[in-house]
Structure formats: C-alpha cells, structure tokens
Protein backbone atom coordinates (compact mmCIF):
# COMPACT_ATOMS: atom_id res chain seq x y z
CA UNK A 1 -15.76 -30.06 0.29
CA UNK A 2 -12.12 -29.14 0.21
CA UNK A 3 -12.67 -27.37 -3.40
CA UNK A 4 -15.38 -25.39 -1.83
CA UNK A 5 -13.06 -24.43 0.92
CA UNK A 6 -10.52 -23.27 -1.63
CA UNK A 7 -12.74 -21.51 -3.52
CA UNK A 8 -13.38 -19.48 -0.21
CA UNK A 9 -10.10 -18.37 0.13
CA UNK A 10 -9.92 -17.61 -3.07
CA UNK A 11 -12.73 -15.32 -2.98
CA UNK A 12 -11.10 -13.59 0.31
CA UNK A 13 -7.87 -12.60 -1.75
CA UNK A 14 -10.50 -11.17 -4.38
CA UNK A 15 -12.18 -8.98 -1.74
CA UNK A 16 -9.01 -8.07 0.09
CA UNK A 17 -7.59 -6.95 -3.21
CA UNK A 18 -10.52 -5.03 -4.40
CA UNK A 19 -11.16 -3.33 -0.58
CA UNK A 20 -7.35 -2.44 -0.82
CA UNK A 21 -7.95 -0.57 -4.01
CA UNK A 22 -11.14 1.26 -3.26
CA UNK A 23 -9.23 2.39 -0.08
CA UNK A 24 -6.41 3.54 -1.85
CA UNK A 25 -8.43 5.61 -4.56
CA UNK A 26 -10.32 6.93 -1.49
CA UNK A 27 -7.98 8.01 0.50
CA UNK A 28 -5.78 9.75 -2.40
CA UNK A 29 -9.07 11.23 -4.00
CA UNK A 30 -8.65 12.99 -0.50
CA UNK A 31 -5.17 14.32 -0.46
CA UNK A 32 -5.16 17.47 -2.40
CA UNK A 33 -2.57 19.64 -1.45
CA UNK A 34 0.99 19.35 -2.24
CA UNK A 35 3.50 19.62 0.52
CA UNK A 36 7.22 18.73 0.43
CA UNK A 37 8.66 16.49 3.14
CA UNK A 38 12.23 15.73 4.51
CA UNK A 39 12.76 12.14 5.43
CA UNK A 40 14.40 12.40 8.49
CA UNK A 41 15.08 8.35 8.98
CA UNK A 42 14.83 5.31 7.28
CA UNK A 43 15.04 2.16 9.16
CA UNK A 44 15.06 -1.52 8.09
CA UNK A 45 13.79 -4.66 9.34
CA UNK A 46 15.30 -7.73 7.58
CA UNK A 47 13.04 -10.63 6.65
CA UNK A 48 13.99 -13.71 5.08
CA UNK A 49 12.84 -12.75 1.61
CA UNK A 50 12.13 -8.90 1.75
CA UNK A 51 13.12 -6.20 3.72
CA UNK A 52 10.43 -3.34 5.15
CA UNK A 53 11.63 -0.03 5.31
CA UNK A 54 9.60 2.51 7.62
CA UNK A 55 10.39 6.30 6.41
CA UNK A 56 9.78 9.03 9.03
CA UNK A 57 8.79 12.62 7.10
CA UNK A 58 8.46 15.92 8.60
CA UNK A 59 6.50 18.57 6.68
CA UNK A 60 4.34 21.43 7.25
CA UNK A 61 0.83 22.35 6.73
CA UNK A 62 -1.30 25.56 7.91
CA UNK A 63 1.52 26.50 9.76
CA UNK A 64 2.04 23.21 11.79
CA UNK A 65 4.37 20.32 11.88
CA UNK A 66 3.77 16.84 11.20
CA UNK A 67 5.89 14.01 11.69
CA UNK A 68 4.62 10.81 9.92
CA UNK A 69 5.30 7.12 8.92
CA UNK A 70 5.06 4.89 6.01
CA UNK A 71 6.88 1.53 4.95
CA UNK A 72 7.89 -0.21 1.69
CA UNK A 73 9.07 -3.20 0.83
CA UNK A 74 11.45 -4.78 -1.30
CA UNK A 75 15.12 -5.52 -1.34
CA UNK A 76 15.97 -2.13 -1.48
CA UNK A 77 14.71 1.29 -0.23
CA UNK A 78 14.86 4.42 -2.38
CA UNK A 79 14.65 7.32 0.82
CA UNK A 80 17.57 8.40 1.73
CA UNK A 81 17.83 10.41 4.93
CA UNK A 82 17.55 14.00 3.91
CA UNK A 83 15.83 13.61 0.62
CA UNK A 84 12.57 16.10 0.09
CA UNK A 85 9.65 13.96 -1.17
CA UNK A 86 6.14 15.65 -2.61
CA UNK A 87 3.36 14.42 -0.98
CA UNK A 88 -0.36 14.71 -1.07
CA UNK A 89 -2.35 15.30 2.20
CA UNK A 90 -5.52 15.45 3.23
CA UNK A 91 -6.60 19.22 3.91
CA UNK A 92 -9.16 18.28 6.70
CA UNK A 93 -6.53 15.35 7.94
CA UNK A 94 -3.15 16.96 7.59
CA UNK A 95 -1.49 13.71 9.12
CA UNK A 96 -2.59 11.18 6.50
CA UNK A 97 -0.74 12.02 3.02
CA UNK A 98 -0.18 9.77 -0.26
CA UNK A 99 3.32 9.35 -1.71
CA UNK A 100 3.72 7.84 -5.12
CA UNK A 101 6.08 4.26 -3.64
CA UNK A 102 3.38 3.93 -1.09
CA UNK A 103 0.71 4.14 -3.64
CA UNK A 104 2.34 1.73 -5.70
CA UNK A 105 3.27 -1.13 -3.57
CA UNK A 106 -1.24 -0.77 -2.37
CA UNK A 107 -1.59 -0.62 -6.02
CA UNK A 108 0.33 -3.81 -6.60
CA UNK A 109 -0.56 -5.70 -3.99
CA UNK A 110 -4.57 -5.14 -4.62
CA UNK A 111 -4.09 -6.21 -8.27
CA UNK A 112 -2.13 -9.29 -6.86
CA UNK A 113 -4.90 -10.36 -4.51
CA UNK A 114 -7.65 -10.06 -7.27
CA UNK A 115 -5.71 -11.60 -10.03
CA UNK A 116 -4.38 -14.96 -7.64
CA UNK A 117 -8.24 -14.84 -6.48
CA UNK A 118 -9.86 -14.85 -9.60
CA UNK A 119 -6.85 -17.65 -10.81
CA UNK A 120 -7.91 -20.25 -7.85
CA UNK A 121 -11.61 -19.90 -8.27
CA UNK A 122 -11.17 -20.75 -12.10
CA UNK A 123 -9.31 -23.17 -11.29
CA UNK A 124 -11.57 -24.57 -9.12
CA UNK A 125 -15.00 -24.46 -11.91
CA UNK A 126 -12.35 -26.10 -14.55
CA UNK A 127 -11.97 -28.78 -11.74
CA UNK A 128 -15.81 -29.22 -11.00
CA UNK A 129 -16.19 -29.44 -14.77
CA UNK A 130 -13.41 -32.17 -15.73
C-alpha cells in the first residue's frame, strides 16, 4: 500500500511539472510584442535556503502604463533598481508579460517535477519487481 501511495505522489510531481510547462509555452506563445521596462524596486524575502526576490516594472503599451510583479529565486537577484529589461506582453492582456529569468526558473522547475516524478515511479516498478 505505501508503494502505491508513493507512486501517487510521484505521479503528482509529473503532472505539476508537465501543467507548469504547457502553461509557460502558452502563455509566452501569447506575448508578442516587445516592450522595455524599468525596474523600479527589488525587494527580498530571506528564507532559510533561498531568497525570493519580487521585481516591480513599469512600462508602456498603447499609450498606457503598467506597473507589474514577478519573483525569482536564488541566492542572488540580477535586477537592479533602474535597469531596463525587454519583455514580451500579451497584446490583448497588456499586464501579463514574459521575461527571460522568469521563464527560466518555470522552465526549471517543470523539468524538475517531471524528472523527480518519473525517478520515484521507477523506482517504485524496480521495487515491485525485486
């Protein structure tokens, strides 16, 4: 019973993983048009092992303003108050956008989920099979 349990879980980092990555690819086969953006802040919240690091950007689209949020991880944070960043929006949704680190760390963590998924459910057949 408990192999059958793990083999659940297992399967729910596989799913996670691959509904992460059709979301991603979704939402940036979306965001068209280039725009530059000024990070206006950067803040950090400290973890015990990683840090998350929420970057505010203001750009401009069709003649409007946006003001918008995204966060990384990792030790260290790239942004740097002032910097201009390309992003991709979405024409019909000017306030969701792709940027290349956010991207990435979906990217990453999607592969991560599949690959430790697809690890514990072999893991569990070479166990049924010994």
């Amino acid at each position: 019973m408990e192999l059958e349990i793990i083999a659940i879980v297992g399967g729910i980092f596989v799913l996670f993983g691959v509904k992460a990555f059709i979301q991603m690819f979704l939402k940036k086969k979306k965001c068209t048009e280039l725009v530059y953006a000024e990070v206006i802040s950067v803040s950090t919240t400290y973890h015990d092992e990683y840090d998350v690091h929420s970057i505010a950007l203001k750009y401009a689209y069709d003649g409007e303003q946006y003001i918008e949020t995204f966060s990384v991880g990792g030790t260290s944070c790239s942004y740097k108050t002032g910097d201009q960043v390309k992003l991709h929006i979405d024409p019909k949704e000017p306030k969701k956008f792709c940027c290349d680190q956010e991207t990435l760390g979906t990217f990453v963590w999607s592969i991560f989920g599949v690959i430790f998924g697809c690890i514990v459910i072999m893991f569990i057949i070479y166990l049924k099979n010994v």
